[in-house]
C-alpha atoms as a PDB file:
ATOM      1  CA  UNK A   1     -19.789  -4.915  12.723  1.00  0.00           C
ATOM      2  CA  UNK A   2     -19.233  -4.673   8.892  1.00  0.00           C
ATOM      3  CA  UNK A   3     -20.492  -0.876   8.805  1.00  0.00           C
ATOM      4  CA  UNK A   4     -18.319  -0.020  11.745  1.00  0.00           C
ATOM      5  CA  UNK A   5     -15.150  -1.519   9.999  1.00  0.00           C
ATOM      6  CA  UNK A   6     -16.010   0.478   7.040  1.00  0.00           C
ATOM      7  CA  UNK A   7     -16.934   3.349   8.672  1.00  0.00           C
ATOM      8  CA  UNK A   8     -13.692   3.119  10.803  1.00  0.00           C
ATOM      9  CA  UNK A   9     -11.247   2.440   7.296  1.00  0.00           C
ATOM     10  CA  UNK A  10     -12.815   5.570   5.264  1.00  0.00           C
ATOM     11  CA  UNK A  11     -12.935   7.811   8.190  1.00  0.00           C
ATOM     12  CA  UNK A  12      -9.194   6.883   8.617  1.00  0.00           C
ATOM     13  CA  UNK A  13      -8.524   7.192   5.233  1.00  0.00           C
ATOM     14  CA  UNK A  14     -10.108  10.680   4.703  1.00  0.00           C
ATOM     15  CA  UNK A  15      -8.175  11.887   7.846  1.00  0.00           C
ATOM     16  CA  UNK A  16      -5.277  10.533   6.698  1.00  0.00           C
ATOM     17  CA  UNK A  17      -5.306  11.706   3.147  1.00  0.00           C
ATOM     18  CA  UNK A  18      -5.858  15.220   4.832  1.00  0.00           C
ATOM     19  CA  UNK A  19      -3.229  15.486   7.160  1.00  0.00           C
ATOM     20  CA  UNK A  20      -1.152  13.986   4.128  1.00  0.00           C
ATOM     21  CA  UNK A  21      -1.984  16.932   1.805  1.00  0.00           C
ATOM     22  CA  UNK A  22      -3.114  19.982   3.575  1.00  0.00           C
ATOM     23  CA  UNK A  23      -1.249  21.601   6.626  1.00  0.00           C
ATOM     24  CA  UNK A  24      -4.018  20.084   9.026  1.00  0.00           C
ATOM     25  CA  UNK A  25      -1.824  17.718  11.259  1.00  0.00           C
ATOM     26  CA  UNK A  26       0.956  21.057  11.585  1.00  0.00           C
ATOM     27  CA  UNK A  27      -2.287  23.522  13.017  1.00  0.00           C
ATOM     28  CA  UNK A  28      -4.047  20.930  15.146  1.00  0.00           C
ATOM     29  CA  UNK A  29      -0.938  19.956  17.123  1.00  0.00           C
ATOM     30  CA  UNK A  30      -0.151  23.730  17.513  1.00  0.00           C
ATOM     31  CA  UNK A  31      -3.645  24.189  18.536  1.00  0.00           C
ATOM     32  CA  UNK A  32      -3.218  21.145  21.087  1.00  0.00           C
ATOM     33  CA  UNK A  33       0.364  22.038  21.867  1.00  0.00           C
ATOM     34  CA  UNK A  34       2.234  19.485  20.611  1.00  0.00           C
ATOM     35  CA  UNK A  35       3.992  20.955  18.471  1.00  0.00           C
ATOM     36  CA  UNK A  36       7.342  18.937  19.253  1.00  0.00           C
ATOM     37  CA  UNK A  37       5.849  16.099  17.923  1.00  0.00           C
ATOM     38  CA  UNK A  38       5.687  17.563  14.664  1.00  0.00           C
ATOM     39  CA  UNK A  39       9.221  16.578  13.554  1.00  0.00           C
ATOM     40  CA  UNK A  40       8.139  12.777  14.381  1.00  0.00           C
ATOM     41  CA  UNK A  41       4.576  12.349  12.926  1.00  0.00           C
ATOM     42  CA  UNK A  42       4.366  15.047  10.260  1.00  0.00           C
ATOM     43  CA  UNK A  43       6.779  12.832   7.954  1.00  0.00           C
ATOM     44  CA  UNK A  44       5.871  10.565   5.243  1.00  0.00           C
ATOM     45  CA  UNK A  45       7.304   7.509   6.209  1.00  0.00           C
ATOM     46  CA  UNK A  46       4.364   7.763   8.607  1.00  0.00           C
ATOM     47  CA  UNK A  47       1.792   9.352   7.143  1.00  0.00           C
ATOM     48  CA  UNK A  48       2.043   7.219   4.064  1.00  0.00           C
ATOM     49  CA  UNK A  49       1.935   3.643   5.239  1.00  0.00           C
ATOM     50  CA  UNK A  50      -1.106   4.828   7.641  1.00  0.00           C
ATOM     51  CA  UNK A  51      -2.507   5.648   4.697  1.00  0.00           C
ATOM     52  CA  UNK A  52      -2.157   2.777   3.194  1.00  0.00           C
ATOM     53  CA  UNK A  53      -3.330   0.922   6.170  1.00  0.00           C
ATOM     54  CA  UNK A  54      -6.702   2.532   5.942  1.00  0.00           C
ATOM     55  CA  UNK A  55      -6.912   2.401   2.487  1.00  0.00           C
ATOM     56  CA  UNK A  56      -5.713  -1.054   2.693  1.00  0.00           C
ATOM     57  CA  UNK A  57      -9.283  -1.616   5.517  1.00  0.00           C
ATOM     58  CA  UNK A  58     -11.071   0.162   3.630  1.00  0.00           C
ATOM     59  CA  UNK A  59     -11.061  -2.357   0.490  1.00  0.00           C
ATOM     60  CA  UNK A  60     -11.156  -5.164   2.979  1.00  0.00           C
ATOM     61  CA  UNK A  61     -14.147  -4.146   4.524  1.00  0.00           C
ATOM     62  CA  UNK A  62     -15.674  -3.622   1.094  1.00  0.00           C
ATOM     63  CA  UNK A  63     -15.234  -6.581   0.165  1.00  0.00           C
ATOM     64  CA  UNK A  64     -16.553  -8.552   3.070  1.00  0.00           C
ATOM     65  CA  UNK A  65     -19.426  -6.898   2.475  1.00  0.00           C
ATOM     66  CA  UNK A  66     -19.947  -7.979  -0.693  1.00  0.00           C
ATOM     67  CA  UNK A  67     -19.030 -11.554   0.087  1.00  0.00           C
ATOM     68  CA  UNK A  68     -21.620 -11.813   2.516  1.00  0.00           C
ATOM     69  CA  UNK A  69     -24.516 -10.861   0.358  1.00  0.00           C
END
């Protein structure tokens, strides 16, 4: 369970932080079609606390890890 949760927080994280810096999120909703959705989910008042939220996992799940050993 502990290597999903981190797997799960720095996979989100590393998606996140991409589609936060690079033009990612704008080409794979055109390439999926959504491309409406753009004006609601390619905004940083999104991006950024989901970002946080992973990053935010991320250190959580570290550190359960290291209180269990």
């Amino acid at each position: 369970m502990k290597n999903k949760l981190l797997g799960l927080g720095v996979g989100g994280t590393i998606l996140a932080a991409l589609c936060c810096f690079t033009p990612l999120l704008p080409l794979a909703f055109g390439a999926l079609g959504l491309t409406g959705l753009l004006g609601v989910v390619y905004n940083d008042a999104v991006l950024l606390p989901v970002l946080a939220g992973f990053l935010c996992l991320t250190g959580y799940a570290l550190w359960r890890q290291t209180q269990q050993k």
